[in-house]
Protein backbone atom coordinates (compact mmCIF):
# COMPACT_ATOMS: atom_id res chain seq x y z
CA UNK A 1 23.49 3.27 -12.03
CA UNK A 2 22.01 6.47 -13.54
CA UNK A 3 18.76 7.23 -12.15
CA UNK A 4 16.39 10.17 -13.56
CA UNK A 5 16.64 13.28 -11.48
CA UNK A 6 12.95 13.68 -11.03
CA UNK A 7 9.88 11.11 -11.68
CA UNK A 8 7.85 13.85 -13.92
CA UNK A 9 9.52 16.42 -16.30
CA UNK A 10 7.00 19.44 -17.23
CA UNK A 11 6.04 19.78 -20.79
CA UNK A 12 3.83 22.93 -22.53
CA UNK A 13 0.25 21.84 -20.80
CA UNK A 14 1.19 18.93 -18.65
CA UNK A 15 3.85 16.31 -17.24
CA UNK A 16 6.12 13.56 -18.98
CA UNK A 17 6.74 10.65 -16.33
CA UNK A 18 10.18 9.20 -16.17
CA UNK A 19 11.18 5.67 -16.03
CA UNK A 20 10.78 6.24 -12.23
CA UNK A 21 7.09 5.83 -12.24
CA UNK A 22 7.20 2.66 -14.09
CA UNK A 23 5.30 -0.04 -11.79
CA UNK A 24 5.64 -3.74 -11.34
CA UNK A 25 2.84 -4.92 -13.34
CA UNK A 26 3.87 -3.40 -16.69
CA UNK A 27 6.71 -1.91 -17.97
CA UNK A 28 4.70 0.73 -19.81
CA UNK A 29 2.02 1.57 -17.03
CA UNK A 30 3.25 3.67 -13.61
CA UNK A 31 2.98 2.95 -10.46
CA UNK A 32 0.15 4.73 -8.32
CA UNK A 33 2.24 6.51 -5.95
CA UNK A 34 3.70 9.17 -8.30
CA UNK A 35 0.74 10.10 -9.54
CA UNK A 36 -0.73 10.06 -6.63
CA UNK A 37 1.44 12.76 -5.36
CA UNK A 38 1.56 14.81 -8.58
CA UNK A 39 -2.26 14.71 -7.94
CA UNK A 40 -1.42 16.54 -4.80
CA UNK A 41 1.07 18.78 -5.61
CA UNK A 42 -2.09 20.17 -8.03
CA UNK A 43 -4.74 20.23 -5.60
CA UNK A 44 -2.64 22.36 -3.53
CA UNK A 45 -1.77 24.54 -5.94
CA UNK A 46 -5.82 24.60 -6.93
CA UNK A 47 -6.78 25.08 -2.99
CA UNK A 48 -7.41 28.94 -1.99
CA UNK A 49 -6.56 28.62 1.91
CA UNK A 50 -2.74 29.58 1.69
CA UNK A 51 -0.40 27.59 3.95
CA UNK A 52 -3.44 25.25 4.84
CA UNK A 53 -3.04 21.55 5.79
CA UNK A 54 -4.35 19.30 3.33
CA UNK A 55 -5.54 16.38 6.16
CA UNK A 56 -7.75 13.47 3.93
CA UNK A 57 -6.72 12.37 0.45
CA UNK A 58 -9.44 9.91 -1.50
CA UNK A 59 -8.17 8.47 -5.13
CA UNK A 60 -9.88 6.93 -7.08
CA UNK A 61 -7.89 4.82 -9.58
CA UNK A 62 -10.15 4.22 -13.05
CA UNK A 63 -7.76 2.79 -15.00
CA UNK A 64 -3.66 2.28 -15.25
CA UNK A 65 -2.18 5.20 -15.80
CA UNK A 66 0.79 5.06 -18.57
CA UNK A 67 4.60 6.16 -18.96
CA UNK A 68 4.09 9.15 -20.61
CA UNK A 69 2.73 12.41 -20.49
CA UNK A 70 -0.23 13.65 -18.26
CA UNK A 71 -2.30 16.22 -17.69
CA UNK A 72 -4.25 16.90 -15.20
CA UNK A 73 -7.55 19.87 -14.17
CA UNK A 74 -8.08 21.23 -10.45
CA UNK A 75 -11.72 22.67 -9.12
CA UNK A 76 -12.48 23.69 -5.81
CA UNK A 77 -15.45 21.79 -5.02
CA UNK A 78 -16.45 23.79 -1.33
CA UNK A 79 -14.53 27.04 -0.97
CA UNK A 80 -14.21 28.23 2.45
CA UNK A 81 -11.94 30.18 4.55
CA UNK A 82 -11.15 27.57 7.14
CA UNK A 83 -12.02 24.28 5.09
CA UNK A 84 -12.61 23.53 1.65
CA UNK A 85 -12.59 20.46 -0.68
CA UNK A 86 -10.61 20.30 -4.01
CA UNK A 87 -11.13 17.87 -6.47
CA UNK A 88 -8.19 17.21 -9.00
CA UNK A 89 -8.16 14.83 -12.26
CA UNK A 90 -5.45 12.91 -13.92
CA UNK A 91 -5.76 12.17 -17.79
CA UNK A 92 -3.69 10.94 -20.94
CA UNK A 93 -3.96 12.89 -24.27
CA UNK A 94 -7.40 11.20 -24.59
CA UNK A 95 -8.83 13.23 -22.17
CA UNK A 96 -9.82 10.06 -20.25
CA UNK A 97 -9.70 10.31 -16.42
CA UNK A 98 -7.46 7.42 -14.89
CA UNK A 99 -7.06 8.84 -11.72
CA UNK A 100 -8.97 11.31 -9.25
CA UNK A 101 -8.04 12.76 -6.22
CA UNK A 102 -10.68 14.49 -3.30
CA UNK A 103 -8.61 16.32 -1.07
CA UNK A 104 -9.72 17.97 2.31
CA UNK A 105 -7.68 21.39 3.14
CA UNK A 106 -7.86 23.21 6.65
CA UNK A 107 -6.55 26.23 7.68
CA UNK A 108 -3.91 25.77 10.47
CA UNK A 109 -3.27 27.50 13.76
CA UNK A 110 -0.49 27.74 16.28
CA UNK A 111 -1.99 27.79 19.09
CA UNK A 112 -4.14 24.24 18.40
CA UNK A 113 -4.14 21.27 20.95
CA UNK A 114 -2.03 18.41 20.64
CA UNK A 115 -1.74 15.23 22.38
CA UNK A 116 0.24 15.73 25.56
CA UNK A 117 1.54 12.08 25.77
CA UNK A 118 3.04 10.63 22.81
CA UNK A 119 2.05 7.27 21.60
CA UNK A 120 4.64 4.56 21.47
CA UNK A 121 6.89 5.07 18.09
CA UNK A 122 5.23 2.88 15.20
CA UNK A 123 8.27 1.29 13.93
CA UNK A 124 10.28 -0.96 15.57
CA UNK A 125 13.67 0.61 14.67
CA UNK A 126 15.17 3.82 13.18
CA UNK A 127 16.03 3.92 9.50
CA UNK A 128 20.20 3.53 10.56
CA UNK A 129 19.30 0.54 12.27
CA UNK A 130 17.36 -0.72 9.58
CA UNK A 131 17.93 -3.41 6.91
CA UNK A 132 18.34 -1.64 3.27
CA UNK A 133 16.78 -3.60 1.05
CA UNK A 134 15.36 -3.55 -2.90
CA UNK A 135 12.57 -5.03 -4.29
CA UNK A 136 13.45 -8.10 -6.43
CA UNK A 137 9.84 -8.63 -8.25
CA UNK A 138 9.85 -5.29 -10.55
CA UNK A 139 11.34 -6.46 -14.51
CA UNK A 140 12.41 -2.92 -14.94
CA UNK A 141 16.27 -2.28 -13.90
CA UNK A 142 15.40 1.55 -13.32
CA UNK A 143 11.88 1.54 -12.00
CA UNK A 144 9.39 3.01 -9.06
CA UNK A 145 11.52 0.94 -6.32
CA UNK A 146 14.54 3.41 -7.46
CA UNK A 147 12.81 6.61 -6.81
CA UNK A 148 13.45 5.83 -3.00
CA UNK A 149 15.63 4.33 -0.65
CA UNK A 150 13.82 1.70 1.48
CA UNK A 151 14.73 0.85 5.05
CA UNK A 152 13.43 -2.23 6.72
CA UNK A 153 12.53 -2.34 10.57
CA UNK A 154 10.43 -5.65 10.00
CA UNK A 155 9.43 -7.71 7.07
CA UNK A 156 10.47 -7.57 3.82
CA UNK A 157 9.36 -6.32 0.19
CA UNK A 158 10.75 -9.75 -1.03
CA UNK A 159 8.57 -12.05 1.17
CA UNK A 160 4.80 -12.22 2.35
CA UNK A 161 3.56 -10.66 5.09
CA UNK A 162 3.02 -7.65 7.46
CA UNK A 163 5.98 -5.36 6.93
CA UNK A 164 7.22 -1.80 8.12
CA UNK A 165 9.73 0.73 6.08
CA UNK A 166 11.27 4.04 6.51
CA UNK A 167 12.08 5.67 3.07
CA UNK A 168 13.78 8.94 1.57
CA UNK A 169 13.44 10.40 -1.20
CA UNK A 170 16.31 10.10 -4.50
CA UNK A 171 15.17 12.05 -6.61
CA UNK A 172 12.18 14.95 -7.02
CA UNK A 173 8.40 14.89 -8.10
CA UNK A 174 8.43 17.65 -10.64
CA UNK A 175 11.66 18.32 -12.45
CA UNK A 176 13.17 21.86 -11.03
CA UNK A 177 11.50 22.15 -7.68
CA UNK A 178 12.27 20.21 -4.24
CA UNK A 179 10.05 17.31 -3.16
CA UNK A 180 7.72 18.08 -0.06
CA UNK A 181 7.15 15.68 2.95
CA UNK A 182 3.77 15.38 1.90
CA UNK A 183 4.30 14.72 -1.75
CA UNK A 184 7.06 12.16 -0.19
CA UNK A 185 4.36 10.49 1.54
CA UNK A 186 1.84 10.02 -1.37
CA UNK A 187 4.54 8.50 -3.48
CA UNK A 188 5.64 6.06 -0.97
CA UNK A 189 1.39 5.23 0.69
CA UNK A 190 0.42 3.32 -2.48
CA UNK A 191 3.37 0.78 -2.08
CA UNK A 192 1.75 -0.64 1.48
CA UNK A 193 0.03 -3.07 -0.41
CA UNK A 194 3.54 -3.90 -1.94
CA UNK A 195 5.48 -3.97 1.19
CA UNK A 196 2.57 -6.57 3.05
CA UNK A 197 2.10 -8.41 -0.41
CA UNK A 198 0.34 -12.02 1.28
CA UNK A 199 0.24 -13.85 -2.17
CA UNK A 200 3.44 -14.36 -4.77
CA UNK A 201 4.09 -11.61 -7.15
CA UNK A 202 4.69 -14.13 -9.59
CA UNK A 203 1.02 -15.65 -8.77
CA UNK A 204 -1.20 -13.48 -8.46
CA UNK A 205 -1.52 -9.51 -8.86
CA UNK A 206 -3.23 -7.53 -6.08
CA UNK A 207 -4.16 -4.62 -7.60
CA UNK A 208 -5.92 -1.56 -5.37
CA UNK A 209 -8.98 0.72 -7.16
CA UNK A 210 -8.20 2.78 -4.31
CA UNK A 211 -5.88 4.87 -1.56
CA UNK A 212 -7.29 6.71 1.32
CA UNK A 213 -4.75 8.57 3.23
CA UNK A 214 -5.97 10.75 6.53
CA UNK A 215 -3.73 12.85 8.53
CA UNK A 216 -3.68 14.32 12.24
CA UNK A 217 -0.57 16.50 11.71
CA UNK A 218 1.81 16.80 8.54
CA UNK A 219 4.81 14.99 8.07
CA UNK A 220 8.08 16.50 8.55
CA UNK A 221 11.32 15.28 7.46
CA UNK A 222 14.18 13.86 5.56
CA UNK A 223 12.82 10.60 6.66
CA UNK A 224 8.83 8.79 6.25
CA UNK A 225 7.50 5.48 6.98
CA UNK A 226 4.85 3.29 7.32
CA UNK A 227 3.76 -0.56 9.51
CA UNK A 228 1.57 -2.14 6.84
CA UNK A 229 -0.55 -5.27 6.63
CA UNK A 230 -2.99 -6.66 3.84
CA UNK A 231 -6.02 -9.03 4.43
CA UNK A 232 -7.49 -11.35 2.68
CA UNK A 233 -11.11 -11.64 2.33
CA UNK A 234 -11.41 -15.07 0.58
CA UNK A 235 -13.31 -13.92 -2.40
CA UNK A 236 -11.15 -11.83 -4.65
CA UNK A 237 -11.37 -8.74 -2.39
CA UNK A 238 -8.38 -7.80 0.21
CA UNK A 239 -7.69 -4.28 2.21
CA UNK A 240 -4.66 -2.78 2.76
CA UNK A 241 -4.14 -1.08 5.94
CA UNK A 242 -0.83 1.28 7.08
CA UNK A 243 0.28 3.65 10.46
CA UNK A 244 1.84 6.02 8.65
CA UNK A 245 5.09 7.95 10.51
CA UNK A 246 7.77 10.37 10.35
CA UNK A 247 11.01 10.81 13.17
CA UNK A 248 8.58 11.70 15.49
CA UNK A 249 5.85 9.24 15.72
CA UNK A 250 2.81 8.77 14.02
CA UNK A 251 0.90 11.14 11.85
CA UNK A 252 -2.00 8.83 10.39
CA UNK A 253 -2.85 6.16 8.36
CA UNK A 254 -3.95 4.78 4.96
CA UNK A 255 -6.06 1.93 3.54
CA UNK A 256 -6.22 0.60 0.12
CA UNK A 257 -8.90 -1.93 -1.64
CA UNK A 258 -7.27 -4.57 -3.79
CA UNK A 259 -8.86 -6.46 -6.75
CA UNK A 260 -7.21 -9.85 -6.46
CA UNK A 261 -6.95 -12.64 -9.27
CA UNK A 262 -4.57 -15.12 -10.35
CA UNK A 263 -1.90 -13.85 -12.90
């Protein structure tokens, strides 16, 4: 199977999305995670503290976001020298936001303290000894569950329930330019709701008006996972909650807000 090299391709003023982004709801509407991480890759680019760690990420999804081009407007909210917030906004041609990232930035140091005991690794295995695995529920051949190969310690994409994966990346964000652990991470956070799924795909969609991911270090890597569970709260409402890791151990977590109703 031929996959697209990259999930966006750059146009004049904005980004084209590839059949990579396409999500499991709706053959014409993406998935979150791309965009999640092209939202990053922006407020980066926006942020004035060079080589600074970007250590909280808040989205805000308004509406679906479709397969096809983007655009997207960066402003630096609080400037500073040693922190500052940028605020970065996805659109279609009609200007409309659908998506809208608030991004923390700190300048880094060498010399700053770490942990001196290491917690116990979050997943149970390491990607080699892990069960390789694609999800069955998306209708598109070539979709979002292409863009990455998925490694499971525990659990499953296919069945309910808590679950942990390690992925890699197969392909870039931006057409012409390498993928970065971080943009790696944003386009694989979103699917923790995905990976822990409680109700049937076929059932019931889940769909989260949110993603909050916060950091403690960076990831680094060829490899980046995450140990995810959902809840349900009984009355249409459910959280999505995820250790997020790398090789090494640990480097934060996520949590997601789902909208719940029967399909």
């Amino acid at each position: 199977m031929e996959l697209p090299a990259a999930l966006y391709e750059p146009t004049d003023d904005g980004f084209r999305a590839t059949a990579l982004t396409i999500g499991p709801w709706d053959t014409g509407l993406q998935h979150a995670g791309p965009p999640a991480a092209l939202l990053l890759r922006e407020a980066e680019r926006a942020g004035a503290i060079e080589g600074g760690q970007t250590v909280r990420m808040a989205y805000d999804i308004f509406a679906p976001v479709p397969v096809g081009e983007v655009f997207l407007r960066s402003s630096v909210v609080r400037p500073g020298r040693r922190i500052e917030l940028v605020e970065t906004v996805l659109t279609a041609a009609d200007e409309r936001p659908l998506m809208r990232l608030s991004a923390w930035r700190m300048r880094t140091r060498a010399d700053g303290a770490a942990s001196e005991v290491p917690a116990e690794h979050p997943a149970a295995a390491a990607p080699d000894d892990s069960r390789e695995e694609v999800a069955a529920f998306f209708t598109a051949d070539v979709a979002y569950h292409r863009a990455l190969d998925w490694r499971f310690p525990t659990g499953s994409f296919n069945s309910p329930g808590p679950a942990s994966a390690w992925t890699r990346p197969r392909c870039t964000l931006v057409a012409g330019e390498p993928m970065t652990p971080l943009q790696h991470l944003l386009v694989m956070a979103d699917a923790a709701s995905g990976i822990s799924a409680q109700l049937d795909w076929t059932q019931a969609t889940f769909a989260n008006v949110d993603l909050l991911v916060s950091l403690h270090r960076a990831p680094r890597g060829e490899w980046l996972g995450m140990d995810a569970v959902t809840t349900l709260g009984g009355t249409g409402a459910a959280q999505c909650t995820a250790v997020l890791f790398d090789a090494d151990g640990a480097i934060g977590r996520s949590a997601q807000s789902l909208f719940v109703e029967p399909r």
